[in-house]
Protein backbone atom coordinates (compact mmCIF):
# COMPACT_ATOMS: atom_id res chain seq x y z
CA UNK A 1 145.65 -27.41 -111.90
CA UNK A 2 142.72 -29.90 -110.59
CA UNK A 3 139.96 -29.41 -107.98
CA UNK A 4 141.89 -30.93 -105.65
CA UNK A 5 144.70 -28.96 -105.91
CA UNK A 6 146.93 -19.28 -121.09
CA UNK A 7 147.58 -20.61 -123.97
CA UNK A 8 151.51 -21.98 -124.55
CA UNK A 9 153.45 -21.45 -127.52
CA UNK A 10 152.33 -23.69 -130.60
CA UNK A 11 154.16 -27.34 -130.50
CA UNK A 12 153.61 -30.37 -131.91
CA UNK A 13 150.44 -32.29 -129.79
CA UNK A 14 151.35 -35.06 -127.81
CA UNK A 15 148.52 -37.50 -128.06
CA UNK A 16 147.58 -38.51 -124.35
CA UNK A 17 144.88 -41.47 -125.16
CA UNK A 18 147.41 -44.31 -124.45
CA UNK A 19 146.79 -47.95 -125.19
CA UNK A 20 148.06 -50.66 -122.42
CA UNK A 21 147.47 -53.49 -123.03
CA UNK A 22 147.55 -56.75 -119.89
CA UNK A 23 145.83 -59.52 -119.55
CA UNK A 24 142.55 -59.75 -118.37
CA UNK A 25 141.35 -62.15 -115.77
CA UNK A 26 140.28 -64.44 -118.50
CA UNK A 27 143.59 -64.35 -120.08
CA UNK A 28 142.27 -62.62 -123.04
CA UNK A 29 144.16 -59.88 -124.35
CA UNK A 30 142.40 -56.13 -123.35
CA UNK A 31 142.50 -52.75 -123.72
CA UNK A 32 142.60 -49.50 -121.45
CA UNK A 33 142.42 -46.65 -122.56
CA UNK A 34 143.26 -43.36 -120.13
CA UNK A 35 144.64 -39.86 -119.84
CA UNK A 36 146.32 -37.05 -117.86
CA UNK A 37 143.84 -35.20 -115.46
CA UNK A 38 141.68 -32.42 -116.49
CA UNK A 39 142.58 -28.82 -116.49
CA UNK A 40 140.22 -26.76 -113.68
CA UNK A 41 139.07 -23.46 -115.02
CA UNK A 42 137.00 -21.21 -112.34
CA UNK A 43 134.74 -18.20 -112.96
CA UNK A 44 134.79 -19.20 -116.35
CA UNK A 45 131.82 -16.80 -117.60
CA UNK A 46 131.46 -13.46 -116.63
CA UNK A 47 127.63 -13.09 -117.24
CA UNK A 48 125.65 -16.06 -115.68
CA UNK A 49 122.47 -14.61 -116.21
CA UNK A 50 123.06 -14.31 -119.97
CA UNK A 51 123.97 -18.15 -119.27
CA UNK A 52 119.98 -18.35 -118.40
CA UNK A 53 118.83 -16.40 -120.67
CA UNK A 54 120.39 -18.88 -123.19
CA UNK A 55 119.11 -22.09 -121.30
CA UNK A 56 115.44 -20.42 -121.51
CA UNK A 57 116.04 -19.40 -125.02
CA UNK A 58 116.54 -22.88 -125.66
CA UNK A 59 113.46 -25.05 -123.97
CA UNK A 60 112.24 -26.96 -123.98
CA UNK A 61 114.25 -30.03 -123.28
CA UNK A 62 113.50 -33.26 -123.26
CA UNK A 63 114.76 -36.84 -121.28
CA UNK A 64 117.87 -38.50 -122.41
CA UNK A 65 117.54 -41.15 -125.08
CA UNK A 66 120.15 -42.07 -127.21
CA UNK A 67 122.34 -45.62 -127.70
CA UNK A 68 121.87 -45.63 -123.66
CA UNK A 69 118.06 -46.52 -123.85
CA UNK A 70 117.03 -47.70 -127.46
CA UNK A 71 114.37 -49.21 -126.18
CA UNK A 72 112.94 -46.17 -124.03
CA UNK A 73 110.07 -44.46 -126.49
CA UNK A 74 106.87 -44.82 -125.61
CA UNK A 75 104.24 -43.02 -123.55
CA UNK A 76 105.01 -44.84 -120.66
CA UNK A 77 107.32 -43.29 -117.34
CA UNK A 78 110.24 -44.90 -118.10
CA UNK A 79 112.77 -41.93 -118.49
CA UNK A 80 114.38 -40.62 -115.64
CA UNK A 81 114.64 -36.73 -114.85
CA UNK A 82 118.01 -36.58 -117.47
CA UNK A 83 116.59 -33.89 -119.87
CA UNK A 84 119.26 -32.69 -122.98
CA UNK A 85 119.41 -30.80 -125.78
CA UNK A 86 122.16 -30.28 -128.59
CA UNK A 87 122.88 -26.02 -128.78
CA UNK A 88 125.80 -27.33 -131.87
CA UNK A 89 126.20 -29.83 -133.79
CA UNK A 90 126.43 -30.59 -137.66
CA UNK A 91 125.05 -27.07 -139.36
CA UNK A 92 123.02 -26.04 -136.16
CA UNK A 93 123.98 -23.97 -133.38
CA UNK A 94 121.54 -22.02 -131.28
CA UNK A 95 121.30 -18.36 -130.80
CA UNK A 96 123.73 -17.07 -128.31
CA UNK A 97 125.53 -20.39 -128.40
CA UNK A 98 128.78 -18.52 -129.50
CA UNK A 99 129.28 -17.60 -125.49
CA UNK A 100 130.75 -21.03 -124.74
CA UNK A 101 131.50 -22.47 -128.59
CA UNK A 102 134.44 -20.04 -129.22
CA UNK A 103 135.45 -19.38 -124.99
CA UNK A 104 138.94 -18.03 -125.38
CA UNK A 105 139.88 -19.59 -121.98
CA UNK A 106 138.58 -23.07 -122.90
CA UNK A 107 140.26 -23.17 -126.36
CA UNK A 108 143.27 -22.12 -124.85
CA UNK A 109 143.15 -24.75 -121.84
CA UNK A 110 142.33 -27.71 -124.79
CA UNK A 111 145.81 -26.34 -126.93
CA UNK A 112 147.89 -26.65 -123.56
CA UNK A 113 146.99 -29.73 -122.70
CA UNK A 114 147.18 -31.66 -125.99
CA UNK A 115 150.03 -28.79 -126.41
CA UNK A 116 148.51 -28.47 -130.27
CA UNK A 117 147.78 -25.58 -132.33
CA UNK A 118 144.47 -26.49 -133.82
CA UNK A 119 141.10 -26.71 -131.65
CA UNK A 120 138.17 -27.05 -134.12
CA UNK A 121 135.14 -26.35 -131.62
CA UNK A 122 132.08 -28.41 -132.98
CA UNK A 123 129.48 -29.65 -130.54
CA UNK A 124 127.96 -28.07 -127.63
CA UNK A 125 125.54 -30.28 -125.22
CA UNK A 126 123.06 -29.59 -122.42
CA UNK A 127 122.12 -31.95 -119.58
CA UNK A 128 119.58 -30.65 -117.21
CA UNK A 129 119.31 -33.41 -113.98
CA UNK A 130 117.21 -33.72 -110.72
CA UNK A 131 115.95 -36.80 -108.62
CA UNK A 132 118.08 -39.31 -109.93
CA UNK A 133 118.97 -41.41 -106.71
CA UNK A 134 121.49 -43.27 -108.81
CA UNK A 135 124.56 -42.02 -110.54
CA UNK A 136 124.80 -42.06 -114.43
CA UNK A 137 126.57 -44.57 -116.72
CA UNK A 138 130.78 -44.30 -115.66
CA UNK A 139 131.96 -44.45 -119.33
CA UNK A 140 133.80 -42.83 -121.65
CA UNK A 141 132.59 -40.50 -124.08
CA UNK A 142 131.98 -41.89 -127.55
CA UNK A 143 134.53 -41.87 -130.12
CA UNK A 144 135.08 -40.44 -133.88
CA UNK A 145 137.03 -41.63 -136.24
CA UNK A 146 137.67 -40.14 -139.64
CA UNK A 147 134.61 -41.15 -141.85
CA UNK A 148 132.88 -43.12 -138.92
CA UNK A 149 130.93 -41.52 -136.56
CA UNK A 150 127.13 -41.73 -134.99
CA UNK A 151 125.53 -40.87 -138.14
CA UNK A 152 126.91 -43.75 -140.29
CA UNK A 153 127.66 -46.14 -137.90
CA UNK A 154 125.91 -48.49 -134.73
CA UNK A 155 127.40 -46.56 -131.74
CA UNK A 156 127.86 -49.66 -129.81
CA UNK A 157 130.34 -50.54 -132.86
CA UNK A 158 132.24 -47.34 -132.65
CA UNK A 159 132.68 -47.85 -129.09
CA UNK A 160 134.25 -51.70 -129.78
CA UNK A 161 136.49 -49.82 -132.58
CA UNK A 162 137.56 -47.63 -129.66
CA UNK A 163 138.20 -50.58 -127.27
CA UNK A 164 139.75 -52.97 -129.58
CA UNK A 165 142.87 -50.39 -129.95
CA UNK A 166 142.79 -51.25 -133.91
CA UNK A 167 141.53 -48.06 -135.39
CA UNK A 168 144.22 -45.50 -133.90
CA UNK A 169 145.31 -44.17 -137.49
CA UNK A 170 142.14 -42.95 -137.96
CA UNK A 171 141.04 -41.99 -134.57
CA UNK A 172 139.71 -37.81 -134.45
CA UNK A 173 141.54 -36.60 -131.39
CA UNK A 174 139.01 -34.77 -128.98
CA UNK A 175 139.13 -31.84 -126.62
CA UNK A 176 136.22 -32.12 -123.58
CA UNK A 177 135.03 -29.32 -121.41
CA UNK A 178 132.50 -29.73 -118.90
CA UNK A 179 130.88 -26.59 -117.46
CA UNK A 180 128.54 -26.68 -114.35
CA UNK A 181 125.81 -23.68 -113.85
CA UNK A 182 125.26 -24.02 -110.44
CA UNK A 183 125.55 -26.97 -107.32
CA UNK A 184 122.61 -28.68 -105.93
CA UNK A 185 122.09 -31.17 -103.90
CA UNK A 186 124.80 -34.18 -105.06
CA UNK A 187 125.53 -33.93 -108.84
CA UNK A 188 129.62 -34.47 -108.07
CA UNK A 189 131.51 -35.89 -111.05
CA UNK A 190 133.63 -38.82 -110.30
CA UNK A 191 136.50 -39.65 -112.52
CA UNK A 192 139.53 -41.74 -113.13
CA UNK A 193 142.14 -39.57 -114.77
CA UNK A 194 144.91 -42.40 -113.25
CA UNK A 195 143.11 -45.18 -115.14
CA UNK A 196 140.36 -47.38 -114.72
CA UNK A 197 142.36 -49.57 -112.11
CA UNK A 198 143.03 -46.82 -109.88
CA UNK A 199 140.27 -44.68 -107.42
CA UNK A 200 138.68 -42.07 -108.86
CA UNK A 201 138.89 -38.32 -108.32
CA UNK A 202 135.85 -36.39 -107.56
CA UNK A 203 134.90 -33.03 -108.09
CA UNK A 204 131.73 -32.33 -105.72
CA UNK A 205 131.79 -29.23 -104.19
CA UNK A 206 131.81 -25.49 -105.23
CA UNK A 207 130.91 -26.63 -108.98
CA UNK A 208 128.91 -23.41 -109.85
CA UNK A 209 130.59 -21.34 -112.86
CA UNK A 210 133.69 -24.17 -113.01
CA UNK A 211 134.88 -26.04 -115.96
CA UNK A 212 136.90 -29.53 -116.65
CA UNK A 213 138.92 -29.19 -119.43
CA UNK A 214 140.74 -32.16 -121.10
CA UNK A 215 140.25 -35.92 -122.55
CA UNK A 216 136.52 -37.38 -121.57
CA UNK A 217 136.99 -40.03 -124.85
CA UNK A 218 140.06 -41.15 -122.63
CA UNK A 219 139.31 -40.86 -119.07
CA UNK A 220 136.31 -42.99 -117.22
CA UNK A 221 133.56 -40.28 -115.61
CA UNK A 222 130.44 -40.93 -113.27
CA UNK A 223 127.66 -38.26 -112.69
CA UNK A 224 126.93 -38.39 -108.88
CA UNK A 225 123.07 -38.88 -107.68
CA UNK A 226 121.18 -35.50 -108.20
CA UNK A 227 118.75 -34.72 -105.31
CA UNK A 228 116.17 -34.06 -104.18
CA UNK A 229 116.28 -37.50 -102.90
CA UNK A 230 113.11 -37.49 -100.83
CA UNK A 231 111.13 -39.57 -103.21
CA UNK A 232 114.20 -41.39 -104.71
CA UNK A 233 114.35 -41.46 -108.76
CA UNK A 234 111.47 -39.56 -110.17
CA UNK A 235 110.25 -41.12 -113.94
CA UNK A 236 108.39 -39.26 -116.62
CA UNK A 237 107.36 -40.49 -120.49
CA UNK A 238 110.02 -40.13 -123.52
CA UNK A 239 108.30 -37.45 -124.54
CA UNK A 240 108.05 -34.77 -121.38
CA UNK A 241 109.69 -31.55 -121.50
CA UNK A 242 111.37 -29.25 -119.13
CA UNK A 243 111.04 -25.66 -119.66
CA UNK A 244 110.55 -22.09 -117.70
CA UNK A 245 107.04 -22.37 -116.21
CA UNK A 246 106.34 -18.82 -117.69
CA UNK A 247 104.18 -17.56 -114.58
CA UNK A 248 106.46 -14.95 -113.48
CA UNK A 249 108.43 -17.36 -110.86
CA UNK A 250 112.01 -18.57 -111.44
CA UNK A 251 110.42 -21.99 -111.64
CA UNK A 252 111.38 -24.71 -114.32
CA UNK A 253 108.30 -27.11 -114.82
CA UNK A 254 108.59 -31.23 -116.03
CA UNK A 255 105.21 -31.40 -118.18
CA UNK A 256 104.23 -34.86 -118.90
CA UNK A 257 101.58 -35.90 -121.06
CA UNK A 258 99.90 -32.64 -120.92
CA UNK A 259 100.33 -32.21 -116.88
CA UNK A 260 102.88 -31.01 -114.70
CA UNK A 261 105.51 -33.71 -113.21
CA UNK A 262 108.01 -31.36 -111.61
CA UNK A 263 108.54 -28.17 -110.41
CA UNK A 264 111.26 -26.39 -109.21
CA UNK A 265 113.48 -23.67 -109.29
CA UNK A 266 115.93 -23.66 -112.16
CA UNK A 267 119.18 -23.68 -109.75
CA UNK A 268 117.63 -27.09 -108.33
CA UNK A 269 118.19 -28.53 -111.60
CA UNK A 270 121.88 -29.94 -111.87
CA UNK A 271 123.05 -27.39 -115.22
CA UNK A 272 125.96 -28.50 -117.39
CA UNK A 273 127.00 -27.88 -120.96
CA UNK A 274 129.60 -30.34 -122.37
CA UNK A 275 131.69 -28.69 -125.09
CA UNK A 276 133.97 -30.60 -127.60
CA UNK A 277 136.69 -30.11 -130.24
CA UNK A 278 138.80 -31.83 -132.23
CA UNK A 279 142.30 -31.23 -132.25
CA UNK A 280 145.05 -31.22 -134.32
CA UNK A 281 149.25 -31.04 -133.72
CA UNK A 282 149.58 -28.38 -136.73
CA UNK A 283 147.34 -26.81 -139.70
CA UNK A 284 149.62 -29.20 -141.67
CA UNK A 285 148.93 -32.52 -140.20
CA UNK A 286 144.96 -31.92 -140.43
CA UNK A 287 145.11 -31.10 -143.84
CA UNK A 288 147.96 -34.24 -144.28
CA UNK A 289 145.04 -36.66 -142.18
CA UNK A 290 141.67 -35.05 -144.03
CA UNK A 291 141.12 -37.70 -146.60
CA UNK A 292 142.35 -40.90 -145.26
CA UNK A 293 139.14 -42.10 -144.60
CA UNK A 294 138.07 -45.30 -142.97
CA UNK A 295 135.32 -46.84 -144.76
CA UNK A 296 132.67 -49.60 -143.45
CA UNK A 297 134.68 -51.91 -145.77
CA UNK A 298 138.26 -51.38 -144.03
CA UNK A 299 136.45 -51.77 -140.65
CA UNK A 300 135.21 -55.11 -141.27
CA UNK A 301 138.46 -56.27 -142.84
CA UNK A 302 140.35 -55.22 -139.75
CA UNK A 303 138.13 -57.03 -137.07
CA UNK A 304 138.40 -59.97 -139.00
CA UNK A 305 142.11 -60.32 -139.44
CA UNK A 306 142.41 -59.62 -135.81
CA UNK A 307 139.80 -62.18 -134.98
CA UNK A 308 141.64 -64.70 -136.87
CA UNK A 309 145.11 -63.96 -135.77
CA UNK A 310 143.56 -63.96 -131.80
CA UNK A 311 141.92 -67.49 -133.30
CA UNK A 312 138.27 -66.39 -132.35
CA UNK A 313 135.67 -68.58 -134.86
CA UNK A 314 133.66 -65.23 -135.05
CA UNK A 315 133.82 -63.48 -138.00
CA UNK A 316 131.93 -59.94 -138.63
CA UNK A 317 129.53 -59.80 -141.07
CA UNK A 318 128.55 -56.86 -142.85
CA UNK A 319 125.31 -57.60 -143.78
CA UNK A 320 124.71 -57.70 -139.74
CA UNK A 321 125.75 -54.55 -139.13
CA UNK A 322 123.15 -53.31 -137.13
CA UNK A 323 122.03 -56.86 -135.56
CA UNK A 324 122.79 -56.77 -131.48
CA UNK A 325 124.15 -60.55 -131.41
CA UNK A 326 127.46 -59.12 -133.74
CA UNK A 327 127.30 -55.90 -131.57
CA UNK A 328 127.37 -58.71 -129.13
CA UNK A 329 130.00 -60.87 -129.98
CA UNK A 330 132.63 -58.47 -130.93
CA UNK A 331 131.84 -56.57 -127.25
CA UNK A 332 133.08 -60.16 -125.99
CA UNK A 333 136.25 -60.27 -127.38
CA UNK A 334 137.12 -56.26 -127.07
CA UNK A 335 135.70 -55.66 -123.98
CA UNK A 336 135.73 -52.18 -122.30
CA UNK A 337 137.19 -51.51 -118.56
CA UNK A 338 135.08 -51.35 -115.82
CA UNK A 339 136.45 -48.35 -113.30
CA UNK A 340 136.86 -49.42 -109.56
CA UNK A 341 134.71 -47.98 -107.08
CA UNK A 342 132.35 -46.88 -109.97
CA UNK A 343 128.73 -46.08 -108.13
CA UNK A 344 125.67 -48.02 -109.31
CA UNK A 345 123.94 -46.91 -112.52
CA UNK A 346 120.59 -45.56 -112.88
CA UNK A 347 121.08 -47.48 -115.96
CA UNK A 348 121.67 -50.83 -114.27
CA UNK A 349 118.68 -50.52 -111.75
CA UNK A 350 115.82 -48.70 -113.95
């Protein structure tokens, strides 16, 4: 079940990132990644004001930063009105968190469709959005890999892992669910669950209280512009916050430097909270997987005896790990897809 349109009996998972591989323009050799469309939950919690209880509980927030815009920290207003917080991940979760963590209806939609037994809930993510007259970044979310993730490794070279279609073995299959609190003005989600070559899917309309359940690491999404679009994008410093104004009105305030940006009330801010999981066939096959690790070593091993075998000069160096012309270079040759019909990035234009 889709916009547009509980839990099965235990099987094995059938893993539904798939790797095609065609030649690209260029003739180089590329790879697209993609997956089955979404599951659609509706009226997915029963309680939506202990939903904003737990969003208040939780401020304040603060603007997006992140591998998107390493270069977006100072005092100046640079950051867009994108305002996140983590409520799990690692050995944190916030109070009352447990209301969407362990969701019997979401676990059960992520077993049917990887049709696995095992759904390990682990992170839990808040994006807050208004006056962005652009739409966000259409990507796919960011992979993990067993003994490479974020906090050991340059995301920009865990995405080229991803893209290069070389690291499969190791590869941490992930469940996504997106849930939205309420619809405002835009704030659709556009995405490609037919592949990156094919038009998009949107889901725009009636979003309040509805979930997405499925593959995000394997299928292309686009946030929509968020209005109010009277003044088009609206920018604040890296280090504003959005929180309850605390005056008595329903009112969510941007402060900025010590004043007050934004106001509005909180069901004018586009609400989401993006819940993931990894996922496993059987109890057996996660413990058979747990410790075959892929170390930093291994990685650069297996770039460079694909780089010779495709006959690229290039080789990667360890020792520039982190440096953005090897980040660079290896982008080149494993480049990621680029969805058709994908709107115009806030990213691109600020």
């Amino acid at each position: 079940m889709t916009p547009d349109s509980e839990q099965p009996p235990p099987q094995r998972a059938i893993i539904l990132v798939h790797l095609k591989r065609s030649r690209d323009e260029t003739g180089t050799l590329a790879s697209v990644h993609y997956s089955k469309p979404p599951i659609f939950l509706d009226d997915l919690i029963d309680d939506l004001d202990e939903v904003t209880h737990l969003f208040e509980r939780n401020a304040p927030y603060t603007p997006l930063g992140g591998w998107f815009r390493p270069d977006h920290g100072g005092a100046e207003a640079m950051s867009f009105m994108w305002f996140q917080k983590d409520w799990v991940h690692a050995d944190f979760a916030a109070e009352g968190s447990d209301l969407f963590l362990w969701h019997e209806r979401v676990i059960a939609a992520a077993r049917e469709f990887y049709d696995a037994e095992v759904v390990v809930p682990h992170t839990l993510y808040v994006n807050l959005m208004v006056a962005i007259a652009e739409s966000g970044p259409a990507h796919t979310d960011n992979p993990v890999f067993r003994g490479r993730n974020r906090t050991n490794t340059p995301m920009m070279l865990l995405r080229t892992m991803l893209w290069s279609g070389l690291f499969e073995r190791w590869a941490i299959t992930q469940a996504t669910s997106i849930w939205w609190m309420n619809d405002v003005e835009g704030g659709g989600l556009s995405y490609w669950p037919d592949g990156p070559e094919r038009p998009a899917k949107r889901h725009a309309t009636k979003m309040a209280n509805t979930a997405l359940v499925g593959d995000n690491h394997g299928m292309f999404h686009q946030v929509e512009p968020v209005g109010p679009f009277d003044a088009g994008t609206r920018f604040v410093g890296a280090s504003a916050e959005l929180a309850p104004a605390g005056d008595g009105s329903r009112d969510w305030v941007v402060m900025d430097r010590g004043k007050e940006s934004y106001r509005a009330p909180f069901d004018q801010y586009r609400a989401s909270v993006l819940w993931k999981a990894h996922i496993y066939p059987t109890e057996e096959e996660r413990r058979r997987v747990e410790h075959d690790l892929l170390s930093i070593d291994e990685v650069v091993r297996v770039f460079n005896e694909d780089l010779s075998e495709r006959g690229v000069d290039f080789r990667f160096d360890l020792d520039r790990l982190n440096d953005p012309e090897t980040a660079g270079a290896l982008a080149a040759v494993y480049p990621e897809a680029v969805p058709i019909g994908k709107g115009t990035s806030v990213f691109e234009v600020h």
